[in-house]
N, C-alpha and C. Protein backbone atom coordinates (compact mmCIF):
# COMPACT_ATOMS: atom_id res chain seq x y z
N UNK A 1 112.88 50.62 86.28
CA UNK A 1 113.01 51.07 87.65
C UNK A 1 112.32 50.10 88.61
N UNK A 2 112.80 49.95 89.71
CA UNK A 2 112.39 48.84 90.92
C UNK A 2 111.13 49.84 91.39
N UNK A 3 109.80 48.55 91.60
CA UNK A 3 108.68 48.98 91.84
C UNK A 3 108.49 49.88 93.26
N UNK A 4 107.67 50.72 93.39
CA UNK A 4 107.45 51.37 94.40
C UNK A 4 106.76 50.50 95.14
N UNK A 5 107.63 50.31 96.87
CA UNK A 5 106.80 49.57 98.11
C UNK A 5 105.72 50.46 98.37
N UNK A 6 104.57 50.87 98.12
CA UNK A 6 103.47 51.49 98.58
C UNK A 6 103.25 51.10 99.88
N UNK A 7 102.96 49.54 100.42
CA UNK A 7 102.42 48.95 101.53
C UNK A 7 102.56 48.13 102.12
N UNK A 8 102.82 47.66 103.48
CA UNK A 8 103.18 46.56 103.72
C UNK A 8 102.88 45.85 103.45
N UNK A 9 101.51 45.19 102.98
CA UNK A 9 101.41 44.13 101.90
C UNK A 9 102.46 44.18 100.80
N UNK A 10 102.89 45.25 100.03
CA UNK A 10 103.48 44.80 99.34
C UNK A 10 105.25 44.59 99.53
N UNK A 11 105.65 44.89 100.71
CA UNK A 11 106.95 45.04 101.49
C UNK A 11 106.80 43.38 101.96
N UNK A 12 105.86 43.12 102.71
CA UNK A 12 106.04 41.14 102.77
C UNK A 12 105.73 40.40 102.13
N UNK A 13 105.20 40.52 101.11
CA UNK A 13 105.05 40.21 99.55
C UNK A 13 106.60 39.76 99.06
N UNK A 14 107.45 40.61 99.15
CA UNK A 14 108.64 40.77 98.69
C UNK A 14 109.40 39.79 99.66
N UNK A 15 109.10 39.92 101.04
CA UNK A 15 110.22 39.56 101.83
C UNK A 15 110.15 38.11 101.95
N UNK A 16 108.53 37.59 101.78
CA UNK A 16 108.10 36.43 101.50
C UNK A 16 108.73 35.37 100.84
N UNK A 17 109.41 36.35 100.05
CA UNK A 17 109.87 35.03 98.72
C UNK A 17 111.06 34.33 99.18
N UNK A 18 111.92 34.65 100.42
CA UNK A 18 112.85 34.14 101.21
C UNK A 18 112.47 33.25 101.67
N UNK A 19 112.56 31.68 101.98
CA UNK A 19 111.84 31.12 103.28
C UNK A 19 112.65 31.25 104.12
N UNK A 20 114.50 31.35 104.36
CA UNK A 20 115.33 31.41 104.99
C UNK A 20 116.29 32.03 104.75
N UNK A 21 117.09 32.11 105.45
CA UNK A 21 118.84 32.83 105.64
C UNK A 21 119.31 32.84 106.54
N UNK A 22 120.73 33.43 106.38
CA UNK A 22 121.65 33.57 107.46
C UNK A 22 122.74 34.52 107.10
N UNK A 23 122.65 35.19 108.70
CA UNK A 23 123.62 36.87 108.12
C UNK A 23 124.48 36.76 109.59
N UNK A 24 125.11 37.80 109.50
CA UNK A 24 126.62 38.11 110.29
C UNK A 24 125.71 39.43 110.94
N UNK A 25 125.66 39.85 112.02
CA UNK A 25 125.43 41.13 112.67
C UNK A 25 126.56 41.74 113.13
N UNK A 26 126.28 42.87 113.65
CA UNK A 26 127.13 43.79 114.34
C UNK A 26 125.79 44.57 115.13
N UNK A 27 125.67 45.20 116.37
CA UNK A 27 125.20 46.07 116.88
C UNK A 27 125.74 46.84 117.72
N UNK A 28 125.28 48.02 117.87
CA UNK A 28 126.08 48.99 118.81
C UNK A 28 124.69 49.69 119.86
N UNK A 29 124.48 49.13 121.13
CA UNK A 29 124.08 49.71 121.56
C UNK A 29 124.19 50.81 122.85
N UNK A 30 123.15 52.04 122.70
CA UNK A 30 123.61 53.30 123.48
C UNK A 30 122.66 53.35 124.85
N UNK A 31 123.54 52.86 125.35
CA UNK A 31 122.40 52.93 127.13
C UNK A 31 122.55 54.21 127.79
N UNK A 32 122.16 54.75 128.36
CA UNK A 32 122.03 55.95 129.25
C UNK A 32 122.75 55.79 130.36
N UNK A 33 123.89 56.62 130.81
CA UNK A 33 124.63 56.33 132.00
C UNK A 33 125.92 55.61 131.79
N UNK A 34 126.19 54.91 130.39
CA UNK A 34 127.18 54.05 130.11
C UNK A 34 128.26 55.35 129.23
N UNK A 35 129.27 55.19 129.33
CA UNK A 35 129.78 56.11 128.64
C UNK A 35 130.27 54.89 127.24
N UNK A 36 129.97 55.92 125.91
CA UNK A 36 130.15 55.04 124.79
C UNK A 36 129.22 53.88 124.83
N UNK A 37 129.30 53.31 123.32
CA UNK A 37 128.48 52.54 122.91
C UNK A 37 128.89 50.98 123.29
N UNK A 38 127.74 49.91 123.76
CA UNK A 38 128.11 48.61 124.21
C UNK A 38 128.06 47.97 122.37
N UNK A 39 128.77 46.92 122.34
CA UNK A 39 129.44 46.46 121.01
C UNK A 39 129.31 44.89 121.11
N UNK A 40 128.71 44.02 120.42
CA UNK A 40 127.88 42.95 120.05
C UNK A 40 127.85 42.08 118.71
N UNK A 41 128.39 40.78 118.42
CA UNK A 41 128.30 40.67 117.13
C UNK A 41 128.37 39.07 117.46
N UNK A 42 127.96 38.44 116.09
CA UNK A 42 127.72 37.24 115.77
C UNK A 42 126.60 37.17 114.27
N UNK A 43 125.65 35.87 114.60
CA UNK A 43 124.86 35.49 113.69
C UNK A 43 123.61 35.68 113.95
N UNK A 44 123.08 35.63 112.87
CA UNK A 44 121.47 35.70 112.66
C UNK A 44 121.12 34.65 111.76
N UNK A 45 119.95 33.71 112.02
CA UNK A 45 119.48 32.92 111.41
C UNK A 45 117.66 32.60 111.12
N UNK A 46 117.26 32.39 110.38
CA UNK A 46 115.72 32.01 110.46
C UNK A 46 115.18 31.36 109.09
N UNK A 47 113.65 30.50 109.43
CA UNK A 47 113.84 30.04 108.95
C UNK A 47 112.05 29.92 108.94
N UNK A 48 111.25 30.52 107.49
CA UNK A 48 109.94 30.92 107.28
C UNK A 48 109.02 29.33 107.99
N UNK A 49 108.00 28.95 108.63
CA UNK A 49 107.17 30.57 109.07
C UNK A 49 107.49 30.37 110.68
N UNK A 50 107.94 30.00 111.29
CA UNK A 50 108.66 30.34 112.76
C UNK A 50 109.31 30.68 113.75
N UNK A 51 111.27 30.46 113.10
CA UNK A 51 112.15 29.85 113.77
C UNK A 51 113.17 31.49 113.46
N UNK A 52 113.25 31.75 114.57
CA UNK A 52 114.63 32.92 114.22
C UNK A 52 115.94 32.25 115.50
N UNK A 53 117.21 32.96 115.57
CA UNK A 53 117.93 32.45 116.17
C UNK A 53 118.88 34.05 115.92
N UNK A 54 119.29 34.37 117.28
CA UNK A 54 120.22 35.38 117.14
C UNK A 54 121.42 34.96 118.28
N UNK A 55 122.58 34.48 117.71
CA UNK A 55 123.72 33.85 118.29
C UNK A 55 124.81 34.46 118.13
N UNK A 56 124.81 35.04 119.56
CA UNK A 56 126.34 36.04 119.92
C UNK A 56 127.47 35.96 120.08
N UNK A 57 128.64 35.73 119.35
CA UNK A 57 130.14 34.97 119.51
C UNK A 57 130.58 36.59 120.45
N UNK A 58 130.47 37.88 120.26
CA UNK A 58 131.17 38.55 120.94
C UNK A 58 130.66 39.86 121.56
N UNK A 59 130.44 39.84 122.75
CA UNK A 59 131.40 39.82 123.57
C UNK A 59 131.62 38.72 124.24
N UNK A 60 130.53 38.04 124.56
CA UNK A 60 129.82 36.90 125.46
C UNK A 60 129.04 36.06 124.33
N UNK A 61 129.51 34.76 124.78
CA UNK A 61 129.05 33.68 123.66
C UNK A 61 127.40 33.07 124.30
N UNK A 62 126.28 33.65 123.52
CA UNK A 62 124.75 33.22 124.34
C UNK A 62 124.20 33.44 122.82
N UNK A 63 122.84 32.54 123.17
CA UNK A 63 122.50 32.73 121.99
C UNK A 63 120.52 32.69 122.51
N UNK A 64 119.91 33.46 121.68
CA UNK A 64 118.02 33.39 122.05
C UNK A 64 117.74 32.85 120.75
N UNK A 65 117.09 32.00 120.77
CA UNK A 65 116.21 30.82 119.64
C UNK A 65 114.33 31.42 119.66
N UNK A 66 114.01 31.40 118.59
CA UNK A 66 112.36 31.74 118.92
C UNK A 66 111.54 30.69 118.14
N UNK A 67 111.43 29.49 118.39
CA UNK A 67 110.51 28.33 117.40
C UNK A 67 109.08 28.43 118.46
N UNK A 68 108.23 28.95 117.36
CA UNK A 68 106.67 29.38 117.69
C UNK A 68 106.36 30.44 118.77
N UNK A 69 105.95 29.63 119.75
CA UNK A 69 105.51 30.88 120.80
C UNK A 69 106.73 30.87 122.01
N UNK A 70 107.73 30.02 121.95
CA UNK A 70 109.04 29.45 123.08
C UNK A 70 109.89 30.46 122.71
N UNK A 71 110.84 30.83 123.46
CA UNK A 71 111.79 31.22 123.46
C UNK A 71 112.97 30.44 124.17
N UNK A 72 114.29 30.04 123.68
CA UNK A 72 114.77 29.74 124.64
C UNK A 72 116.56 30.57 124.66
N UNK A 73 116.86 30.96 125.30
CA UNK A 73 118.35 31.71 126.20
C UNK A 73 119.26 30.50 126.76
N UNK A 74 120.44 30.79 125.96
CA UNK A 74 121.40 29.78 126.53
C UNK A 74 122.78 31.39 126.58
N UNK A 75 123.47 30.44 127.68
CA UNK A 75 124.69 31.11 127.92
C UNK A 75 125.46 30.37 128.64
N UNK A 76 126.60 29.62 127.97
CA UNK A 76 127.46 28.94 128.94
C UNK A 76 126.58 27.33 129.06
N UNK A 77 126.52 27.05 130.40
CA UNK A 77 125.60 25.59 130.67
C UNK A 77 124.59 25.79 130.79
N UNK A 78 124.18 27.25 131.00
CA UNK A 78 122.52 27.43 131.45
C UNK A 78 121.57 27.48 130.00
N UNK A 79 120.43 26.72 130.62
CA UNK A 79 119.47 27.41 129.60
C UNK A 79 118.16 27.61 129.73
N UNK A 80 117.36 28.61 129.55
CA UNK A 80 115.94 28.58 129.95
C UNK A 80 115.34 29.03 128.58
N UNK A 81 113.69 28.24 129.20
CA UNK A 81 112.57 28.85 128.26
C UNK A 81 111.76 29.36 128.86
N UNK A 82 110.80 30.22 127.82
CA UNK A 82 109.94 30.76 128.34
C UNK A 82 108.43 31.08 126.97
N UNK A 83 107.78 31.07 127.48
CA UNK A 83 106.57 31.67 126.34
C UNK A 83 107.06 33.45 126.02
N UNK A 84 106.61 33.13 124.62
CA UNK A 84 107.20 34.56 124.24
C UNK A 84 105.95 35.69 125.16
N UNK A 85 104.62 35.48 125.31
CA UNK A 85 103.94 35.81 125.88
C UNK A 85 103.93 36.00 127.26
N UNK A 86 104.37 35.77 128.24
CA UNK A 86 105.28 36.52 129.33
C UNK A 86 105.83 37.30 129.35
N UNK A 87 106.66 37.86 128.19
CA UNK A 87 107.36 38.81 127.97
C UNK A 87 106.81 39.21 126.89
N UNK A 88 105.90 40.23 127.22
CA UNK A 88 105.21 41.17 125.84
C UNK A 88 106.14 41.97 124.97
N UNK A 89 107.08 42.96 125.91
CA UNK A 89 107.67 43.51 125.24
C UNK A 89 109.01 42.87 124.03
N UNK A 90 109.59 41.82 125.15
CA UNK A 90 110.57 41.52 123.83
C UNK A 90 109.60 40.41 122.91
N UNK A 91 108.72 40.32 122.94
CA UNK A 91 107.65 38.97 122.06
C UNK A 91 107.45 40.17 121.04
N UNK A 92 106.75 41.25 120.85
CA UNK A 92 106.47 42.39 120.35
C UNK A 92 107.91 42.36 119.07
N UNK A 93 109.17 42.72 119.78
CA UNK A 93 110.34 42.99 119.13
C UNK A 93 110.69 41.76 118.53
N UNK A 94 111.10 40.66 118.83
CA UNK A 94 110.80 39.34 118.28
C UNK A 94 110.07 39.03 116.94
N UNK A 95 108.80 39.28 117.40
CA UNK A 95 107.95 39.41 116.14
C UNK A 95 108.17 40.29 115.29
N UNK A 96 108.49 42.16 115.55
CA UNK A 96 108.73 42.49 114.42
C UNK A 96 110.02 42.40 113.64
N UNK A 97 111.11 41.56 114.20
CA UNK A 97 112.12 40.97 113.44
C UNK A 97 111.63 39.93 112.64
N UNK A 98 111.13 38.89 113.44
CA UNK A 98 110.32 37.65 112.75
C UNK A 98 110.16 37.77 111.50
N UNK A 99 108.70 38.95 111.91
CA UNK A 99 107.77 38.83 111.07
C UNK A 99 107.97 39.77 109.69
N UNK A 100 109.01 40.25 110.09
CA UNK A 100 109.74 40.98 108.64
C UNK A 100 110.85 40.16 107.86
N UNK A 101 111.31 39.22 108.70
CA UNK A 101 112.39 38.12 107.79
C UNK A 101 111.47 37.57 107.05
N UNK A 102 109.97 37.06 107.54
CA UNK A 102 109.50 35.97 107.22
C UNK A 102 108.07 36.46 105.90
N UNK A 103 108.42 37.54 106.37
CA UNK A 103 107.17 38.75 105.33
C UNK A 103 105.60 38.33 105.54
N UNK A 104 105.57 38.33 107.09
CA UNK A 104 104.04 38.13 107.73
C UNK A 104 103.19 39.60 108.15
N UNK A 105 103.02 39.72 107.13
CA UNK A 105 101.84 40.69 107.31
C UNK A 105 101.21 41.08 108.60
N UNK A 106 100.18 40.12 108.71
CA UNK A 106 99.13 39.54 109.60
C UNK A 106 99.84 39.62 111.23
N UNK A 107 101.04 39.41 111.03
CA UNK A 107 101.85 39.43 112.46
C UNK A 107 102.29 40.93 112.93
N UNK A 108 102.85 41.27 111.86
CA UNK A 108 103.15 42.90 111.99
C UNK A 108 102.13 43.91 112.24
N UNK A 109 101.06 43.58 111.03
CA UNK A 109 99.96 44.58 111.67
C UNK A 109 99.25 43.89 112.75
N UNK A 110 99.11 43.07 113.68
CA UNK A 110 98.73 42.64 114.47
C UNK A 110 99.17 43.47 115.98
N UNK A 111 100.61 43.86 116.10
CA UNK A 111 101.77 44.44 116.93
C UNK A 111 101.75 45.70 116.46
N UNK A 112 101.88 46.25 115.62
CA UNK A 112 102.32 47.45 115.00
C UNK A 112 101.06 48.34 114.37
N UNK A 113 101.81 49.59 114.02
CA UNK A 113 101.25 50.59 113.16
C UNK A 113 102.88 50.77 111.98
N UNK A 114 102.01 50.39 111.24
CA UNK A 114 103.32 50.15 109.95
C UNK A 114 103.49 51.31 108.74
N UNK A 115 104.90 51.97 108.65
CA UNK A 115 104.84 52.91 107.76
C UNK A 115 106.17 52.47 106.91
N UNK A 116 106.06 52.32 105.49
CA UNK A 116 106.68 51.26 104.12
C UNK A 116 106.79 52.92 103.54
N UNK A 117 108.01 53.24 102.81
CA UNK A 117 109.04 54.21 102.34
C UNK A 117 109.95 53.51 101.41
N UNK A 118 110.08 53.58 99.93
CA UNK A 118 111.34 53.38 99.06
C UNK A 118 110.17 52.50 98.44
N UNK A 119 111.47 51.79 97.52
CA UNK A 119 111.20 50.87 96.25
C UNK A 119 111.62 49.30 96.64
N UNK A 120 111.54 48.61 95.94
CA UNK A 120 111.98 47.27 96.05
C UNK A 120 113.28 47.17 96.36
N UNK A 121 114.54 48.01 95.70
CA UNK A 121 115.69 47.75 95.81
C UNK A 121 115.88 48.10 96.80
N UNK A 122 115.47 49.01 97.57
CA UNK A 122 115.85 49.96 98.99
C UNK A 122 114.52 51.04 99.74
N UNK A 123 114.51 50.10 100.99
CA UNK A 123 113.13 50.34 101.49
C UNK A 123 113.27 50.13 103.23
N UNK A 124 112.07 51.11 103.43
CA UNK A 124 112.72 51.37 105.08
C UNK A 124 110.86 51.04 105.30
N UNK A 125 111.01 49.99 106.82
CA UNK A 125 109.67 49.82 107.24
C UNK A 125 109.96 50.15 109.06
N UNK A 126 109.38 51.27 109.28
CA UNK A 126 109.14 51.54 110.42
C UNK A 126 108.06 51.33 111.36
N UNK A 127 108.08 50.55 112.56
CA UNK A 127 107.26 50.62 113.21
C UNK A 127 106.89 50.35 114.57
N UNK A 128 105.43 51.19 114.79
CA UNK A 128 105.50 51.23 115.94
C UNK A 128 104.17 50.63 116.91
N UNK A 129 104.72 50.41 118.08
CA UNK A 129 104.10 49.37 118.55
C UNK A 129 102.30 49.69 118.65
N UNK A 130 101.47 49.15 118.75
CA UNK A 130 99.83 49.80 119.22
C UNK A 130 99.66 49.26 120.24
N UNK A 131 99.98 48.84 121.41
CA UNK A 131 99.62 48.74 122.82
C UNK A 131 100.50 50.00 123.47
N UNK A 132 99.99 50.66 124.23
CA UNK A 132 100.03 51.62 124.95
C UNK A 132 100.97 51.64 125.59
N UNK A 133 101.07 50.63 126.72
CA UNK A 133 101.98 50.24 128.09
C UNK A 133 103.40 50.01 126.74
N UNK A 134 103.18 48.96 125.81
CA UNK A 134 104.31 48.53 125.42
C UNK A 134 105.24 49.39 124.75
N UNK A 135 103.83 50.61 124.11
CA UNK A 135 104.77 51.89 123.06
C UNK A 135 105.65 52.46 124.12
N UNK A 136 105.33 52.61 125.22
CA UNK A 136 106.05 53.68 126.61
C UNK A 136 107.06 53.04 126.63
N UNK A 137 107.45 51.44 126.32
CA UNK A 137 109.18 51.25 126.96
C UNK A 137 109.65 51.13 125.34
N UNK A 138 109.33 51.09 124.26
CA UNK A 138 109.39 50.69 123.03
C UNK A 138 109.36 52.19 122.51
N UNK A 139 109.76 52.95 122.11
CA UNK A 139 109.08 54.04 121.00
C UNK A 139 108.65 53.99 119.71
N UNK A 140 110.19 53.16 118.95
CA UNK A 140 109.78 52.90 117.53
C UNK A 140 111.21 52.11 117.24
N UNK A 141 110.53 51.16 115.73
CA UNK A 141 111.76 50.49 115.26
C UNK A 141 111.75 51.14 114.11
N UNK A 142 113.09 50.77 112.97
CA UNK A 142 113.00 51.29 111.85
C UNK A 142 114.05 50.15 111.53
N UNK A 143 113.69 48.99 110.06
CA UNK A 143 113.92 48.23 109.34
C UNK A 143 114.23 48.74 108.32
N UNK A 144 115.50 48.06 107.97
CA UNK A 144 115.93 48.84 106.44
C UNK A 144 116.48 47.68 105.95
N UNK A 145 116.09 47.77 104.39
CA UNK A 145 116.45 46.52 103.44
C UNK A 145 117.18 46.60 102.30
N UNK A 146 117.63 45.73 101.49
CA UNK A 146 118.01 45.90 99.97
C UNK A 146 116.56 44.70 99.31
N UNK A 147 115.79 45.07 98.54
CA UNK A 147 115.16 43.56 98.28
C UNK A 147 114.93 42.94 99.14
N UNK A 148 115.15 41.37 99.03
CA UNK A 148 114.65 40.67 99.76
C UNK A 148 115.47 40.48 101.15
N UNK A 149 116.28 41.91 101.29
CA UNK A 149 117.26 41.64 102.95
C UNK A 149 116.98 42.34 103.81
N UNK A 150 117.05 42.10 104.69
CA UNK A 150 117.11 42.73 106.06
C UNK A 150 118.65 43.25 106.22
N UNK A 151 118.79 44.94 106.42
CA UNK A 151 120.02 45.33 106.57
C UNK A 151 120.58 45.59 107.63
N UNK A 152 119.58 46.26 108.19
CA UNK A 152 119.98 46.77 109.31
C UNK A 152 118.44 47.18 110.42
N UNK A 153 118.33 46.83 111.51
CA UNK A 153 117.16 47.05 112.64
C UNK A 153 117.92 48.15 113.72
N UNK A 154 116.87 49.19 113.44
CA UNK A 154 116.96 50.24 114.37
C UNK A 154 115.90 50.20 115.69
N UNK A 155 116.55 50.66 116.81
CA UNK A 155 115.31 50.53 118.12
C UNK A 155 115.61 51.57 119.16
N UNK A 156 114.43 52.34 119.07
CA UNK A 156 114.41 53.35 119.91
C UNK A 156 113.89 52.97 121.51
N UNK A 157 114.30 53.17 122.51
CA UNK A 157 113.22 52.56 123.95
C UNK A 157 112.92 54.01 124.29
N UNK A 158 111.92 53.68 125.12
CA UNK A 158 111.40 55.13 125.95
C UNK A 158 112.36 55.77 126.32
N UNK A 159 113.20 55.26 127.49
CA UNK A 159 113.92 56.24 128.23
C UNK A 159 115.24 56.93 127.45
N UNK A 160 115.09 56.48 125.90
CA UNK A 160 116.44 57.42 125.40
C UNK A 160 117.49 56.29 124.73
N UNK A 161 117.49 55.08 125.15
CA UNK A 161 118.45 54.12 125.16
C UNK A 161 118.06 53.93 123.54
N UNK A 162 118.57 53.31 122.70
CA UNK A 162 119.03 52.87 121.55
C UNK A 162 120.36 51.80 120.80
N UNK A 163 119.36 51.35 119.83
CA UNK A 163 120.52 50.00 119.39
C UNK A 163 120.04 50.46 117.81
N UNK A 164 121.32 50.11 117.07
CA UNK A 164 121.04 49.84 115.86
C UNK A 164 122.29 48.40 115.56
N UNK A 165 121.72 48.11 114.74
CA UNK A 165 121.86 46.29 114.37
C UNK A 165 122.31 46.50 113.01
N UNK A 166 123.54 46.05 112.49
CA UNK A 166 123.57 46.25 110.97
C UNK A 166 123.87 44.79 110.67
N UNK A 167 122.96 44.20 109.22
CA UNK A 167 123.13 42.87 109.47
C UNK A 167 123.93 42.90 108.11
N UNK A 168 124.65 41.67 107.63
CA UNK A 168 125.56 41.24 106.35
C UNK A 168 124.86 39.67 105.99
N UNK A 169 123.64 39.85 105.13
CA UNK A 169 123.49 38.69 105.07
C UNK A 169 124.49 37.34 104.22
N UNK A 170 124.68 36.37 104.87
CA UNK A 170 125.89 35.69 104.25
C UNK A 170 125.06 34.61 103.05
N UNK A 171 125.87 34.58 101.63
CA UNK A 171 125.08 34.17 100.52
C UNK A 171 125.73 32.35 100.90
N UNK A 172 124.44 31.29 100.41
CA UNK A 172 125.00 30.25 100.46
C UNK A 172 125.83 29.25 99.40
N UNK A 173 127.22 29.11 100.22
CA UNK A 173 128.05 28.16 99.29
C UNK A 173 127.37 27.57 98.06
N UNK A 174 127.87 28.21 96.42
CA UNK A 174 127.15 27.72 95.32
C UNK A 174 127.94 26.24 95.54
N UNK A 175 127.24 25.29 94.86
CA UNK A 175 127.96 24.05 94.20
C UNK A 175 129.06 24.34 93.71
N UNK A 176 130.08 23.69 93.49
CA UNK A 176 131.22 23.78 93.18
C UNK A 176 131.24 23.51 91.67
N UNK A 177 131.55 23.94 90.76
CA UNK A 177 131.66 23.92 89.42
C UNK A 177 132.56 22.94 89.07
N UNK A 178 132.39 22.01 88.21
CA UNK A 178 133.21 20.78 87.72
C UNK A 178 134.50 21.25 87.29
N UNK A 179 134.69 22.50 86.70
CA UNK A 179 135.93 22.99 86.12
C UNK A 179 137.06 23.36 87.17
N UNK A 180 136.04 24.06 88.20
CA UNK A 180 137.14 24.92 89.30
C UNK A 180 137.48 23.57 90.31
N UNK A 181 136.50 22.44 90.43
CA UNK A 181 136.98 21.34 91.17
C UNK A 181 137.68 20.54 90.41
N UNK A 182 138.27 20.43 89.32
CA UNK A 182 139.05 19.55 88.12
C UNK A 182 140.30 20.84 88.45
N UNK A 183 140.41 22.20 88.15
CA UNK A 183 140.96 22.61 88.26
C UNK A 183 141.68 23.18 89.87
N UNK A 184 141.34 23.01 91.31
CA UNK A 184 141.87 22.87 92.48
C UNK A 184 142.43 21.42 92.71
N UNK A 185 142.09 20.39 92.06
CA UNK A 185 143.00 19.24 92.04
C UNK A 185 144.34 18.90 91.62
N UNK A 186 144.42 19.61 90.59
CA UNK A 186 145.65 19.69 90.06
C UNK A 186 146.93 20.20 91.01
């Protein structure tokens, strides 16, 4: 039987052993006042211990990059940066995507109050923010995995609004086997 995640130590322990990937998203998020859900998809990328990248082919082609403490937003010709630290709240959310691809402990409990549920094969890490001002627009996230994946990111905001994120991480092109490339030649 797949070991019991007791703790977030032992939940980024696990997630650790990734240094990188790259997945396909989908999100659906529920704003207040909008009738029906707004609909969002593209890629996810990152890459241990810094670099995430979430790049939107649809609806609108933009993409947010996070290497260290920068952020930078492109859409079209424009592009800006900014310190993730200006923006507490999405630096906060940032990080606990980050810092769960990248299985940083130290980052999560740094931001968070962390609660680890399931086993290795299937495990849910919820959490929620410990600054005050930031919990009020933030309520709570909830991370759900297979092993070493990130499946899907849930996010609650204060006023009611909600997104959930379901990710497909994409496996990388094996080498091509001498037989099946002897045999596509033919």
């Amino acid at each position: 039987p797949d070991a019991v995640i007791a703790s977030l130590a032992d939940l980024t322990a696990l997630l650790a052993q990734r240094k990188s990937g790259q997945a396909r998203f989908t999100e659906e998020r529920h704003v207040s006042g909008i009738d029906g859900p707004l609909r969002a998809s593209g890629t996810l990328s990152f890459s241990a211990p810094g670099f995430f990248e979430r790049r939107t082919l649809e609806p609108t082609v933009e993409s947010m990059s996070v290497e260290g403490n920068t952020i930078t937003l492109k859409r079209g010709n424009r592009s800006r940066q900014m310190a993730m630290d200006a923006v507490p709240e999405v630096g906060a959310l940032l990080e606990a995507v980050r810092g769960t691809l990248t299985g940083n402990a130290l980052t999560l409990d740094k931001h968070f109050t962390a609660r680890v549920e399931g086993n290795a094969a299937r495990w849910l890490l919820t959490l929620v923010l410990r600054d005050a001002r930031l919990a009020s627009q933030v309520r709570e996230l909830q991370i759900a995995g297979l092993q070493s994946d990130v499946r899907s990111v849930a996010l609650w905001l204060g006023g009611g609004d909600r997104s959930v994120m379901s990710i497909e991480p994409v496996q990388a092109a094996p080498a091509a086997a001498p037989a099946a490339a002897a045999a596509s030649a033919k």
